[in-house]
C-alpha atoms as a PDB file:
ATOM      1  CA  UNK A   1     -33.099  33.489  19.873  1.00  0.00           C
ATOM      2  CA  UNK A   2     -33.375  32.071  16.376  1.00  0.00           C
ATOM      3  CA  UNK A   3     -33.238  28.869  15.133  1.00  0.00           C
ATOM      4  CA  UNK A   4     -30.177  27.600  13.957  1.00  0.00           C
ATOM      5  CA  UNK A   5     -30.749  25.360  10.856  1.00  0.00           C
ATOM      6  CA  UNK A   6     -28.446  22.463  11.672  1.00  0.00           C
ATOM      7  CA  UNK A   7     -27.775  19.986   8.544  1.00  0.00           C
ATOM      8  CA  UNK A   8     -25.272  17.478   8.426  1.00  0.00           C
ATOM      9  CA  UNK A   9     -21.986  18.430   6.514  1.00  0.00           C
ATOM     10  CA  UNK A  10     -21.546  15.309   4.017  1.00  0.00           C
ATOM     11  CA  UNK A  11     -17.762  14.989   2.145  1.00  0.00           C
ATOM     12  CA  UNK A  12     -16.911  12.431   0.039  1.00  0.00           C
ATOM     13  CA  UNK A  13     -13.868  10.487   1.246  1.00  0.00           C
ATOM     14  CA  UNK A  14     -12.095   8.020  -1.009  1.00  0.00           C
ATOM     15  CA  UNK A  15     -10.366   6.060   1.862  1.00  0.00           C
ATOM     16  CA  UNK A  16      -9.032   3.342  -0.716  1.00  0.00           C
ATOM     17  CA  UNK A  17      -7.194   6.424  -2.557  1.00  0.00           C
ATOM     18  CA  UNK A  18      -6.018   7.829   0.976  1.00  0.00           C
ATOM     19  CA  UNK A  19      -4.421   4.205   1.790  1.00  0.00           C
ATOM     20  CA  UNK A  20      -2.546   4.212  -2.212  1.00  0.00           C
ATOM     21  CA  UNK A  21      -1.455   7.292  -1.352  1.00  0.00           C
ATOM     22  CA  UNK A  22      -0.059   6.679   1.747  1.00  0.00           C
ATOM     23  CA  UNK A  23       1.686   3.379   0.168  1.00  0.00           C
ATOM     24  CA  UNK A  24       3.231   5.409  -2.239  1.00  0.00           C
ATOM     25  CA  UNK A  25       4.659   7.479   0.232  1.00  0.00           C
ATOM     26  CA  UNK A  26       5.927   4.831   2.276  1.00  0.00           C
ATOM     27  CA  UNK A  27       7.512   3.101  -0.795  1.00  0.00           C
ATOM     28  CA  UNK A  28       9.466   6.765  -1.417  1.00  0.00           C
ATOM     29  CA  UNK A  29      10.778   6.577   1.277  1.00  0.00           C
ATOM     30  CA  UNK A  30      12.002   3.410   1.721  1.00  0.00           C
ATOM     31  CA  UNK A  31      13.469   3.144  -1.455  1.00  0.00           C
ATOM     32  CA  UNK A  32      14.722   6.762  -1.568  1.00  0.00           C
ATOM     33  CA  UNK A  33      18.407   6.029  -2.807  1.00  0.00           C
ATOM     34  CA  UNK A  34      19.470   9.890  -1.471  1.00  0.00           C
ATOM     35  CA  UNK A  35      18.215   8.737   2.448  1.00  0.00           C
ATOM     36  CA  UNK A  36      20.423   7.000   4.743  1.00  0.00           C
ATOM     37  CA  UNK A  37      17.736   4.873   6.148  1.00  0.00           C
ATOM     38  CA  UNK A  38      18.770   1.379   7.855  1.00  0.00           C
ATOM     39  CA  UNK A  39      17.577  -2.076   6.710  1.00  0.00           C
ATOM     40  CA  UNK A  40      15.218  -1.989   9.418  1.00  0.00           C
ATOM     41  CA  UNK A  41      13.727   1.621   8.869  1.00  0.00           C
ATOM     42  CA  UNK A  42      13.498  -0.201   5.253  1.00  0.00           C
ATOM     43  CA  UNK A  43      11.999  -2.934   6.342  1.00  0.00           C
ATOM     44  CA  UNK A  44       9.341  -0.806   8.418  1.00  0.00           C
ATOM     45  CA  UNK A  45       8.275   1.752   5.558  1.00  0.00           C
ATOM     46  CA  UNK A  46       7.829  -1.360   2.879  1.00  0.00           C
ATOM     47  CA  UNK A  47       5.461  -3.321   5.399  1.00  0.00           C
ATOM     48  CA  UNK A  48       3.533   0.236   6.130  1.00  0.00           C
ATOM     49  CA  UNK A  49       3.644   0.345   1.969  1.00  0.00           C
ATOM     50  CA  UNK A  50       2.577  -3.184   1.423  1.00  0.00           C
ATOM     51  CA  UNK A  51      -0.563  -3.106   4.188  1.00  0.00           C
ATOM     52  CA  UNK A  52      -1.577   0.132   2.928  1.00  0.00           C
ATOM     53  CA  UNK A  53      -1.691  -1.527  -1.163  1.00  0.00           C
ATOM     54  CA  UNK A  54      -3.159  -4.140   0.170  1.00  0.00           C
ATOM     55  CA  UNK A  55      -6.165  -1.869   2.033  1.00  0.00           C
ATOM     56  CA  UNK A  56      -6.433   0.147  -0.977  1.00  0.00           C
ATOM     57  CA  UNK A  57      -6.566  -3.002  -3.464  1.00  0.00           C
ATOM     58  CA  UNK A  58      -9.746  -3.877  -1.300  1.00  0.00           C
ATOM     59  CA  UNK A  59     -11.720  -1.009  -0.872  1.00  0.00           C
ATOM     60  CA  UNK A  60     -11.210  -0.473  -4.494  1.00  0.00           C
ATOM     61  CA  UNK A  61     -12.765  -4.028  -4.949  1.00  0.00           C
ATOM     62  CA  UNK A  62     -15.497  -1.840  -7.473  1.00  0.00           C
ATOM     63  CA  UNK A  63     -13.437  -0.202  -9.663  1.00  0.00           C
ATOM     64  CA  UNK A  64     -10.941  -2.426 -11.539  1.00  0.00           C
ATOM     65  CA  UNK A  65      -8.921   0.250 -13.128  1.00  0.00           C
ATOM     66  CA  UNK A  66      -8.170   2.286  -9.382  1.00  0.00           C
ATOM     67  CA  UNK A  67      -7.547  -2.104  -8.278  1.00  0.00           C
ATOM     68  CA  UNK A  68      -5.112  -2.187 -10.824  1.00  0.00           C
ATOM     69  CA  UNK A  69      -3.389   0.724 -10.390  1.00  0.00           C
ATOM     70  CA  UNK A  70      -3.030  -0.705  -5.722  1.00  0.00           C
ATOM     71  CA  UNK A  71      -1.698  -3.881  -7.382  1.00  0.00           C
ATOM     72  CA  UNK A  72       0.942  -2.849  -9.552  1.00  0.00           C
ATOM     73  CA  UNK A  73       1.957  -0.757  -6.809  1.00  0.00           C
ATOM     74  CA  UNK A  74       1.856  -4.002  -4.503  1.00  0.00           C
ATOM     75  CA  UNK A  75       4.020  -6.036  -6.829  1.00  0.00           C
ATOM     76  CA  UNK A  76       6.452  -2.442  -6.730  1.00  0.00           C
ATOM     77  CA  UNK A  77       6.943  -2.875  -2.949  1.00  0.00           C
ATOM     78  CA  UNK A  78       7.081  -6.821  -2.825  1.00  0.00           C
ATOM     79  CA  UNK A  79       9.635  -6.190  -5.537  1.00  0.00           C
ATOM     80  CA  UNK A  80      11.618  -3.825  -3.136  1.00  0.00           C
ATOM     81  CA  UNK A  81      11.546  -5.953  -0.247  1.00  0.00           C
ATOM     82  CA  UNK A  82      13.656  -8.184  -2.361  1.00  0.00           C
ATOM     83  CA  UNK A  83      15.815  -5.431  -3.873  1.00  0.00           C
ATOM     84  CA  UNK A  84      16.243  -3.718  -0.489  1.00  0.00           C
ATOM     85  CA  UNK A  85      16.262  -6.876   1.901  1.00  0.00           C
ATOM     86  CA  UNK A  86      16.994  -9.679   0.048  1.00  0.00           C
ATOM     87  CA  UNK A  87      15.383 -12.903   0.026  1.00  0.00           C
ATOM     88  CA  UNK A  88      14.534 -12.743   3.758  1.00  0.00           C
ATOM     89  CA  UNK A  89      12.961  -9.840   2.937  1.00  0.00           C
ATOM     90  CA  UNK A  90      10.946 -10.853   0.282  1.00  0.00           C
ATOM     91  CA  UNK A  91       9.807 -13.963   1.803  1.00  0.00           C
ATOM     92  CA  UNK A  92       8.203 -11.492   4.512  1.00  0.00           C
ATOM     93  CA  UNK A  93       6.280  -9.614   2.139  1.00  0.00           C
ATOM     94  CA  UNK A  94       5.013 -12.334   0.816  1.00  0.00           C
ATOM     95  CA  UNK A  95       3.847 -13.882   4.096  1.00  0.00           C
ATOM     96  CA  UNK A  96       1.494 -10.849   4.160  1.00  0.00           C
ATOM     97  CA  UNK A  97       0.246 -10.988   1.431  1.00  0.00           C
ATOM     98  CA  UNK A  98      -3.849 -12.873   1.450  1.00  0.00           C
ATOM     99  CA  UNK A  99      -3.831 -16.713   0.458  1.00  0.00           C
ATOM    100  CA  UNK A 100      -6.339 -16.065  -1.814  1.00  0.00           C
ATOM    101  CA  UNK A 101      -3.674 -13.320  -3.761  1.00  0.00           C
ATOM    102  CA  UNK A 102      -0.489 -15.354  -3.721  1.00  0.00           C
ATOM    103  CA  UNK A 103      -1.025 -17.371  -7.347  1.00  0.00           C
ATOM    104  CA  UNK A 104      -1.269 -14.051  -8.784  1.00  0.00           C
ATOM    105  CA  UNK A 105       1.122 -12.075  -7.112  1.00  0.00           C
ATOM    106  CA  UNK A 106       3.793 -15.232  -7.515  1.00  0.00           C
ATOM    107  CA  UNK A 107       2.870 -15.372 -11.447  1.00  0.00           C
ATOM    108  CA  UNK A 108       3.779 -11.563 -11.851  1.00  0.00           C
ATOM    109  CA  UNK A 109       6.756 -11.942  -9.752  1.00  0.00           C
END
């Protein structure tokens, strides 16, 4: 029986891009004007969105430009909350957001 020359299969995974993406999916559909989704179906998508921006914002802690691009996309959902839930719902989002984030994301607001 012959050998069988085993090596590892390497891929490289951008799991910060994978977590925008999925933000900006869940930030579609939330906000998707042609959906008859609830306040609370609202409410679930936009904390999936904001937790995911926030994951990607991190792992992309490296690369400024890619941080950027999870942060404006944060500020987009917080945004939302309010648009979609009102102030209740924007005070939620911003209760998840880190302590160490809140001056900027307030000063954008």
């Amino acid at each position: 029986m012959a050998a069988i020359d085993r090596h590892p299969i390497t891929a490289t995974f951008d799991l910060a891009a994978t977590h925008n993406n999925l933000a900006s999916a869940y930030h579609q559909a939330a906000t998707n004007r042609h959906g008859q989704s609830d306040s609370g179906q609202k409410s679930s998508y936009l904390e999936a969105a904001l937790g995911h921006y926030l994951q990607a914002f991190q792992g992309w802690s490296n690369q400024i430009e890619f941080q950027d691009a999870a942060f404006s996309g944060l500020m987009q959902t917080v945004r939302s909350f309010y648009e979609c839930l009102g102030l209740q719902g924007q005070t939620k989002a911003l209760s998840k957001i880190p302590p160490q984030m809140l001056p900027i994301v307030m000063k954008e607001l």
